[in-house]
N, C-alpha and C. Protein backbone atom coordinates (compact mmCIF):
# COMPACT_ATOMS: atom_id res chain seq x y z
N UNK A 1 43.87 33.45 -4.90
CA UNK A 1 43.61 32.17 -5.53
C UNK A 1 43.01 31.17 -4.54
N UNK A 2 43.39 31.27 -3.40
CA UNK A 2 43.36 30.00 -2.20
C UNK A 2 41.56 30.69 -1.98
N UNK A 3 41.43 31.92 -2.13
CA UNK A 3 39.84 31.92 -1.93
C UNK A 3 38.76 31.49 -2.65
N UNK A 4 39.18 31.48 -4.09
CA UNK A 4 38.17 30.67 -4.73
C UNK A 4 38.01 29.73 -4.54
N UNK A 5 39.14 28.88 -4.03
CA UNK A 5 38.67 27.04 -3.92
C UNK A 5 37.83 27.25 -2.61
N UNK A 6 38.23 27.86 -1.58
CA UNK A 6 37.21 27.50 -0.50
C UNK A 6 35.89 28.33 -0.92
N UNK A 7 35.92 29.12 -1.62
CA UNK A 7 34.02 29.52 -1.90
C UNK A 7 33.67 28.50 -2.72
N UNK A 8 34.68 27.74 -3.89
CA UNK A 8 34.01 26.41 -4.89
C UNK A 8 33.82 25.37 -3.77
N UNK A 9 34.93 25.55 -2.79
CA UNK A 9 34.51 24.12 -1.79
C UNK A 9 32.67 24.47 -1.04
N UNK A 10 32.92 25.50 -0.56
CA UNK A 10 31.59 25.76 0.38
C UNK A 10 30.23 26.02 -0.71
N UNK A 11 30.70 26.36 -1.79
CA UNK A 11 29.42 25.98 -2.96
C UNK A 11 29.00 24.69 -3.16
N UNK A 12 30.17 23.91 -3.36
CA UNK A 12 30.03 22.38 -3.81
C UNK A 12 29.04 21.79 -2.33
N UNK A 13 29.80 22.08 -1.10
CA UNK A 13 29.29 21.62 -0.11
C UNK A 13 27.65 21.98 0.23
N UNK A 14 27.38 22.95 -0.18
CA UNK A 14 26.17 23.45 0.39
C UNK A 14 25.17 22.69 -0.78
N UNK A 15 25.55 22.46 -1.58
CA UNK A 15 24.61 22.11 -2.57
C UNK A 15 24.52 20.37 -2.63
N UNK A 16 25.66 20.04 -1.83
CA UNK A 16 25.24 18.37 -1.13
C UNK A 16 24.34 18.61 -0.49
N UNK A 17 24.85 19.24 0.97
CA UNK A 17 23.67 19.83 1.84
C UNK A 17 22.18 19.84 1.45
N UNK A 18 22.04 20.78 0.47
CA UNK A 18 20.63 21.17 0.25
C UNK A 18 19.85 19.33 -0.70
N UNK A 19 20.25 18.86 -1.58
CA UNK A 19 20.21 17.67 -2.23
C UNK A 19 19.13 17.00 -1.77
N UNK A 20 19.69 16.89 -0.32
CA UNK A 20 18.50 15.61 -0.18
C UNK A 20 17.26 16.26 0.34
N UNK A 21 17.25 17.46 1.28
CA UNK A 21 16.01 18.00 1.06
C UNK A 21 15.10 18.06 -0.29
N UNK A 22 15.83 18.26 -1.31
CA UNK A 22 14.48 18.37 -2.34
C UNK A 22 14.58 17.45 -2.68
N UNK A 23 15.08 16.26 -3.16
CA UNK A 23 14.85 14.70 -2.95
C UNK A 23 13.19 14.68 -2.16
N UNK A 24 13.78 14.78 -0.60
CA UNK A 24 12.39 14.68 0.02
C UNK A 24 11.50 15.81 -0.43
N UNK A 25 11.46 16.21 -0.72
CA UNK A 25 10.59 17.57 -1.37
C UNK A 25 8.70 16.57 -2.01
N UNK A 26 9.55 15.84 -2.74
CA UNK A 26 8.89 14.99 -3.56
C UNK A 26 7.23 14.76 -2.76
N UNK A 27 6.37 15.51 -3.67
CA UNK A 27 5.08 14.87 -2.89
C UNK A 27 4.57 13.51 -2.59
N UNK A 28 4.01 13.20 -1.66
CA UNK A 28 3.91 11.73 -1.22
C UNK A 28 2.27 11.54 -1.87
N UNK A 29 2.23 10.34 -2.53
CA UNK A 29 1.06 9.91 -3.25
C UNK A 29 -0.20 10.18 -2.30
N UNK A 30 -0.93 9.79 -2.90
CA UNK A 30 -2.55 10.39 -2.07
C UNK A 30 -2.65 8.35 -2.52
N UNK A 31 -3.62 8.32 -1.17
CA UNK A 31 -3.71 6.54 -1.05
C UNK A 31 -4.59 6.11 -2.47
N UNK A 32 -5.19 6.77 -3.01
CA UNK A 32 -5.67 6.40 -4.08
C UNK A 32 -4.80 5.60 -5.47
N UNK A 33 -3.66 6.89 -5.22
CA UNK A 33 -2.46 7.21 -6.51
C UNK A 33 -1.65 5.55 -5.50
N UNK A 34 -1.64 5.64 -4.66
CA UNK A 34 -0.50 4.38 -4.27
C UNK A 34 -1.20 3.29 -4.91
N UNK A 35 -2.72 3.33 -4.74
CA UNK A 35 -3.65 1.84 -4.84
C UNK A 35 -3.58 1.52 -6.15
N UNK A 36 -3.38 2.47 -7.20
CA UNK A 36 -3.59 2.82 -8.68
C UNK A 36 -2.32 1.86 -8.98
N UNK A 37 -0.92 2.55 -8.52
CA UNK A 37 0.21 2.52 -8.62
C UNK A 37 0.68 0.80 -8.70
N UNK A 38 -0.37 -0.14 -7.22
CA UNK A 38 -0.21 -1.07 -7.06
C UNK A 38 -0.80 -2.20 -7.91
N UNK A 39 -1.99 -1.70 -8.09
CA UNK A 39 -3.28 -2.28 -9.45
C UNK A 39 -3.02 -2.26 -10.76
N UNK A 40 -1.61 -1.67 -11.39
CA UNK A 40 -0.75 -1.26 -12.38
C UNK A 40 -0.99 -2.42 -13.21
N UNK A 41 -1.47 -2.66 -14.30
CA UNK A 41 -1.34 -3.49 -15.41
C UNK A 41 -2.23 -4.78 -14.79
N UNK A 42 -3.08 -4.80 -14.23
CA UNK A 42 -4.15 -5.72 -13.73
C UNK A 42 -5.56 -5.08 -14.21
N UNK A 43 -6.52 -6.05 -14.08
CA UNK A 43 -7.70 -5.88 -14.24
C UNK A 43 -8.51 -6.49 -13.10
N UNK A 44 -9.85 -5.34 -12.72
CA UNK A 44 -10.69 -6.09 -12.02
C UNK A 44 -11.57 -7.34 -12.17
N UNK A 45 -11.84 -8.02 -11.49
CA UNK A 45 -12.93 -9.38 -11.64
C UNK A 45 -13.84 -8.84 -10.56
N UNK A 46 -14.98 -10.19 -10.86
CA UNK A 46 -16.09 -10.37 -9.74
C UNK A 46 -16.01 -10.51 -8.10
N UNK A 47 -16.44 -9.15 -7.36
CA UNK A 47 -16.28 -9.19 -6.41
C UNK A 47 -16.63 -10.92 -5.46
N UNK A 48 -16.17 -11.37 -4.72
CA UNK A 48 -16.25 -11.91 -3.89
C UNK A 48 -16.64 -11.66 -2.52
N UNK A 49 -17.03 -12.07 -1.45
CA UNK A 49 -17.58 -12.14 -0.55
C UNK A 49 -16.52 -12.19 0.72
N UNK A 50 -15.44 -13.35 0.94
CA UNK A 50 -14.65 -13.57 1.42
C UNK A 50 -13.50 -14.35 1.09
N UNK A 51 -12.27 -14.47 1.12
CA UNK A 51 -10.71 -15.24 0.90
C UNK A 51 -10.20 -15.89 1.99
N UNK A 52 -9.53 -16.97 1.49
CA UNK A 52 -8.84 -18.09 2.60
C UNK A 52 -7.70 -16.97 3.24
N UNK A 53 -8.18 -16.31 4.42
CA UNK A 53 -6.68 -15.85 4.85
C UNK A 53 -5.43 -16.52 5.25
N UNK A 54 -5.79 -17.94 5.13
CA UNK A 54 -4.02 -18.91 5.89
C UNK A 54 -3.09 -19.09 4.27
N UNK A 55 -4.18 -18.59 3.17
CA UNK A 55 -3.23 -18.48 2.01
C UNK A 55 -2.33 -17.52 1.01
N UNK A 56 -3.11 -16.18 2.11
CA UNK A 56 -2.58 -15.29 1.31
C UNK A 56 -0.95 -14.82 1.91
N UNK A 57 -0.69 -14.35 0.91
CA UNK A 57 1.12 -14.56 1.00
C UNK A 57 1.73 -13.06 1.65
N UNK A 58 0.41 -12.23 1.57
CA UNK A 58 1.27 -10.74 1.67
C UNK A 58 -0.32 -9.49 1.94
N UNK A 59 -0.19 -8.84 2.87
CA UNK A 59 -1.02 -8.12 3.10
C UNK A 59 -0.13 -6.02 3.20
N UNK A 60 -0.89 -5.98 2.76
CA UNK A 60 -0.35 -4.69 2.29
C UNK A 60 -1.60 -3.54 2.81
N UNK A 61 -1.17 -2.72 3.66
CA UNK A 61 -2.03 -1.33 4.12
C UNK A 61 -1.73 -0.08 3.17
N UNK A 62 -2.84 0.66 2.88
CA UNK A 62 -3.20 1.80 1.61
C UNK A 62 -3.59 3.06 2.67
N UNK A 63 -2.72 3.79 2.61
CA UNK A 63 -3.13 4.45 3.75
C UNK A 63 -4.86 5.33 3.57
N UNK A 64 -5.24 5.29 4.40
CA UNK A 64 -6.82 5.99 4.26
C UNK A 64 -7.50 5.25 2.79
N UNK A 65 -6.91 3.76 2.44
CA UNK A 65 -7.92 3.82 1.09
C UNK A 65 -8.00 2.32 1.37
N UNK A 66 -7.25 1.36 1.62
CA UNK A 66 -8.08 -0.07 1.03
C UNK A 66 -7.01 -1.12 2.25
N UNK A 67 -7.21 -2.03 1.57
CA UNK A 67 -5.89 -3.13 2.50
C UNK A 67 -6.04 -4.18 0.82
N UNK A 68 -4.83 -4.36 1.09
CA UNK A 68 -4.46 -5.50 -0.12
C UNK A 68 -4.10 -7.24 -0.15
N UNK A 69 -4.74 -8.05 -0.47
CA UNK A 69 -4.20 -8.89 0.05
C UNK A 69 -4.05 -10.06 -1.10
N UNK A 70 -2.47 -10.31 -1.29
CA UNK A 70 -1.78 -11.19 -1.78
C UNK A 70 -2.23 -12.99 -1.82
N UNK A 71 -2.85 -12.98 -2.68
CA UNK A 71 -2.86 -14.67 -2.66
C UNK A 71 -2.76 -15.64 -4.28
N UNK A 72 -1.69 -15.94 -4.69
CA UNK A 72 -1.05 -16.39 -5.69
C UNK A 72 -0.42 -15.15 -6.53
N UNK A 73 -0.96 -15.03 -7.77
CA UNK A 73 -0.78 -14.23 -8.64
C UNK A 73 -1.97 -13.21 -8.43
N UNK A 74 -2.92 -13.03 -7.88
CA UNK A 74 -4.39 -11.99 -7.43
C UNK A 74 -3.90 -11.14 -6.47
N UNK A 75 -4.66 -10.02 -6.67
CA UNK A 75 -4.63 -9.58 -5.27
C UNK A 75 -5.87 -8.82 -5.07
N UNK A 76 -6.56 -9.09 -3.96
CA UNK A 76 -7.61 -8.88 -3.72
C UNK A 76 -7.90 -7.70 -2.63
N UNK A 77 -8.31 -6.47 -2.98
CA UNK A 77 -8.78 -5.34 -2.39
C UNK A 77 -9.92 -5.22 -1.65
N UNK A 78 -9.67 -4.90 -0.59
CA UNK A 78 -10.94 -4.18 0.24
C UNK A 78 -10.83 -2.62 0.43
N UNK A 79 -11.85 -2.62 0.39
CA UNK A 79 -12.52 -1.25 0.79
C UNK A 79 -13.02 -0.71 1.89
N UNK A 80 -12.50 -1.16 3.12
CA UNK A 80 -13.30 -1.29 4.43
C UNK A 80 -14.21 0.07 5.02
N UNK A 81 -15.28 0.03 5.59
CA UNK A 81 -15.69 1.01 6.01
C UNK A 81 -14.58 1.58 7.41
N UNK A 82 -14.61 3.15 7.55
CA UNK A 82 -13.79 3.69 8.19
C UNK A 82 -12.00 3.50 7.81
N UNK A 83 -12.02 3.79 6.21
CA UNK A 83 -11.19 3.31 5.58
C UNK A 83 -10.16 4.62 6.13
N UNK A 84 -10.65 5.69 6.55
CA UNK A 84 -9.86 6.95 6.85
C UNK A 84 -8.82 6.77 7.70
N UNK A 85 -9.09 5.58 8.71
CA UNK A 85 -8.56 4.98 10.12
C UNK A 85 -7.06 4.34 9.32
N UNK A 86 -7.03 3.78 8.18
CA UNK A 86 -6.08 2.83 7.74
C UNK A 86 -4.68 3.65 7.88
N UNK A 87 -3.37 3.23 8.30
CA UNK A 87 -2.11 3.64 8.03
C UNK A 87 -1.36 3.03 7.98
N UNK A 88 -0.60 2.86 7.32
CA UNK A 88 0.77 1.90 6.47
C UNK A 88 1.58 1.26 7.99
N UNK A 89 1.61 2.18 9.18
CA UNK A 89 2.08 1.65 9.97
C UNK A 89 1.35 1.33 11.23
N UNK A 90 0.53 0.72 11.15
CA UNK A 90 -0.88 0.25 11.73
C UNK A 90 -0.81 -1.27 11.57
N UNK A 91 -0.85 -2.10 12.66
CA UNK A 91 -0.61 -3.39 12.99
C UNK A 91 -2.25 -3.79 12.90
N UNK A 92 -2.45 -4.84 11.92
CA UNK A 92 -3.11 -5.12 11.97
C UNK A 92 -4.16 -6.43 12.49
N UNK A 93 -5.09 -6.47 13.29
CA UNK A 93 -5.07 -7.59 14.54
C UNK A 93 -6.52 -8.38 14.24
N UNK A 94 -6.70 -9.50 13.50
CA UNK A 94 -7.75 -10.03 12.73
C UNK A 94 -8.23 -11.47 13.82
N UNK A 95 -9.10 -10.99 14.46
CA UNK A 95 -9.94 -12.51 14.73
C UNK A 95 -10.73 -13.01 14.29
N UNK A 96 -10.32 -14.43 13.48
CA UNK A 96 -10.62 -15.55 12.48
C UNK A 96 -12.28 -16.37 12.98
N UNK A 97 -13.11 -16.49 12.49
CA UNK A 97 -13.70 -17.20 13.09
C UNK A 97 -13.87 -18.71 12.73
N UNK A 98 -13.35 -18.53 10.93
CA UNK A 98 -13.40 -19.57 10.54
C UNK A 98 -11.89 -19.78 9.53
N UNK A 99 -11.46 -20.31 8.87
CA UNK A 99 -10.49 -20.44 7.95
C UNK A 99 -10.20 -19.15 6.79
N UNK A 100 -11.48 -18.38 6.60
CA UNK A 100 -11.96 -17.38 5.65
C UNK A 100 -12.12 -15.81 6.24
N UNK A 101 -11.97 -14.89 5.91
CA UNK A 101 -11.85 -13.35 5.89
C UNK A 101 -12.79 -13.01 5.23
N UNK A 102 -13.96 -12.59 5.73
CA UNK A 102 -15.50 -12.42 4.99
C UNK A 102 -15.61 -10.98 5.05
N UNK A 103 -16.63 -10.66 4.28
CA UNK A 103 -17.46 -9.06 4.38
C UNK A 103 -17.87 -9.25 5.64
N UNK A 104 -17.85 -8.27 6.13
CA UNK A 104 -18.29 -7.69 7.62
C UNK A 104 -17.60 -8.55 8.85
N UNK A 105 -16.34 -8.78 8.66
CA UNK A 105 -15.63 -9.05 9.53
C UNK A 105 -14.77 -7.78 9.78
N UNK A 106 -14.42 -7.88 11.52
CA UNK A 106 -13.86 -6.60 11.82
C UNK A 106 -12.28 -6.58 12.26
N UNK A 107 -11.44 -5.90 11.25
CA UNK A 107 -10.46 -5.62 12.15
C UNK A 107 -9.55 -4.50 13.11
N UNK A 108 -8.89 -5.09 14.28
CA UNK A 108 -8.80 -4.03 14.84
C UNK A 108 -7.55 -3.42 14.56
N UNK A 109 -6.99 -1.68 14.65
CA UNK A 109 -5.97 -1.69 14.34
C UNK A 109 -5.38 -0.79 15.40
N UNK A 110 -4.03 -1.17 15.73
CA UNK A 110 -3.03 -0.50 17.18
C UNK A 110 -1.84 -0.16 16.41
N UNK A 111 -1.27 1.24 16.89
CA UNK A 111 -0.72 1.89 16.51
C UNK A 111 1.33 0.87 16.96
N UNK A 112 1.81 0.83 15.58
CA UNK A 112 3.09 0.28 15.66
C UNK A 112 4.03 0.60 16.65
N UNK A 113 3.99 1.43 16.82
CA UNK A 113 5.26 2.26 17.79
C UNK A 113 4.79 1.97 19.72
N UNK A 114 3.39 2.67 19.71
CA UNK A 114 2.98 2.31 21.19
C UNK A 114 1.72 0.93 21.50
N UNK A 115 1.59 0.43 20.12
CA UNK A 115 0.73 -0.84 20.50
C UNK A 115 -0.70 -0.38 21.17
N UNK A 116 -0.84 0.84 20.85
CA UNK A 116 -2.54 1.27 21.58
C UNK A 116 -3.08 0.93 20.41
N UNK A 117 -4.11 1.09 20.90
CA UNK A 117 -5.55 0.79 19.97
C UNK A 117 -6.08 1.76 19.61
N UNK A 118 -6.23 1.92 17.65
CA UNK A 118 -6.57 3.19 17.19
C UNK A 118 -8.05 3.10 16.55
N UNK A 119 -8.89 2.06 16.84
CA UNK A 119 -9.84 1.85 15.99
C UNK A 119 -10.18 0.65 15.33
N UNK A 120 -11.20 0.36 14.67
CA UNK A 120 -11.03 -0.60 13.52
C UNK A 120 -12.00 -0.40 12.54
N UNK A 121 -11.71 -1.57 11.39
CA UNK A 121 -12.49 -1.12 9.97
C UNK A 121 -13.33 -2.17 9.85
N UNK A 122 -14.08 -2.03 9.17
CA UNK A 122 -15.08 -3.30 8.92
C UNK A 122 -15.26 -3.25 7.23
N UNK A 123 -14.78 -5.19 7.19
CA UNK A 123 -14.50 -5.33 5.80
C UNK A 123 -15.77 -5.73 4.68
N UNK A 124 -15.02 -5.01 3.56
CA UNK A 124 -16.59 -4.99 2.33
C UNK A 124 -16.46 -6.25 1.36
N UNK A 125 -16.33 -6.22 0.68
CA UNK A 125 -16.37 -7.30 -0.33
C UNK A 125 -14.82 -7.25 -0.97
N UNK A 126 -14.51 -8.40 -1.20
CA UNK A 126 -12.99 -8.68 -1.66
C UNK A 126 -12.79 -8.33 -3.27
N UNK A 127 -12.35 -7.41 -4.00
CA UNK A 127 -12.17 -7.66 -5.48
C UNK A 127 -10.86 -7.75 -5.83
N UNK A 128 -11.08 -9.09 -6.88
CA UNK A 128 -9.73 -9.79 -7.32
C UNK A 128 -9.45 -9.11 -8.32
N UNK A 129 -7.89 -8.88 -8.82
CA UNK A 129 -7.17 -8.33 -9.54
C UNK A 129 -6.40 -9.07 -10.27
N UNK A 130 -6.23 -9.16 -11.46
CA UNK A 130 -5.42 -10.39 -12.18
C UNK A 130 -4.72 -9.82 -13.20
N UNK A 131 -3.51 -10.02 -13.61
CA UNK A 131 -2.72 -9.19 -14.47
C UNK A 131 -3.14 -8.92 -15.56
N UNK A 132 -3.30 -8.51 -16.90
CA UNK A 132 -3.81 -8.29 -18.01
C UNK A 132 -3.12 -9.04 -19.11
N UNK A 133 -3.59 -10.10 -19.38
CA UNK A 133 -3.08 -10.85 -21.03
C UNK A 133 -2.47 -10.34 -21.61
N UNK A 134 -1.70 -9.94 -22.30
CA UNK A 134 -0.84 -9.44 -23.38
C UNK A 134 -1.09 -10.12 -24.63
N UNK A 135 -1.77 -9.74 -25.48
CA UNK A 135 -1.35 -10.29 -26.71
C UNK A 135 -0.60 -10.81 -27.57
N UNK A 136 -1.01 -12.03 -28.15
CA UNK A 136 0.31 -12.89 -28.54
C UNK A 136 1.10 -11.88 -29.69
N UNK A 137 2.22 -12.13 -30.12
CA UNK A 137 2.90 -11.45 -31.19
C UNK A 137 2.52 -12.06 -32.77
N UNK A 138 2.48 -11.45 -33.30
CA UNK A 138 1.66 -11.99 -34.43
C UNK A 138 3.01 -12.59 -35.44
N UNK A 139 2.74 -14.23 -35.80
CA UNK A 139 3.69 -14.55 -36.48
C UNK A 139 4.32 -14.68 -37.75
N UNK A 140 5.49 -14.48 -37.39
CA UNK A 140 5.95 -14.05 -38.80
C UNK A 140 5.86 -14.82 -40.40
């Protein structure tokens, strides 16, 4: 009798064990599927040229696909050339020339952990994203 509980114990146990491996199992999005993921229930507008960077609230890295950047309720995507260079944990190091973040401004990016320098991207045109209206409910 005393052997079944320890094979139910070392069953029960092994199958904690194994758990979080396939948890992580889980494939990790392709930067596209993240950008998609983030663009969720928005619509595109007219590209722009450049954004006030001292206003935006939140900048967000797409790995190998875009940089995002937060300003009110918008959020405005780039596409930078050498977009392959981009990684979520990539510090990103922007010299301003003026108040504004334009097309073909360059930034550089150094790696989080050792602070070297991995490259940089050069930015395309900004497109704004704005949530999608919902239709009013029709009254009763």
């Amino acid at each position: 009798m005393a052997f079944k509980h320890v094979a139910a114990a070392a069953l029960i146990t092994a199958s904690l064990i194994a758990t979080p491996a396939a948890v992580s199992a889980r494939p990790k999005l392709t930067g596209e599927q993240q950008l998609a993921k983030i663009l969720e229930g928005r619509e595109a507008g007219k590209p722009v040229t450049c954004i006030p960077l001292n206003q935006a609230n939140d900048t967000q890295v797409v790995d190998k696909t875009a940089i995002v950047y937060r300003i009110g309720g918008t959020l405005y995507v780039n596409r930078p050339t050498n977009a392959d260079k981009l990684d979520s944990d990539s510090i990103l190091v922007t010299k301003l020339f003026s108040s504004q973040l334009c097309r073909l401004d360059t930034i550089q990016l150094h790696d989080r952990s050792t602070r070297s320098w991995r490259g940089f991207v050069g930015l395309q045109d900004f497109v704004p994203y704005t949530r999608v209206k919902q239709p009013a409910a029709p009254a009763n």
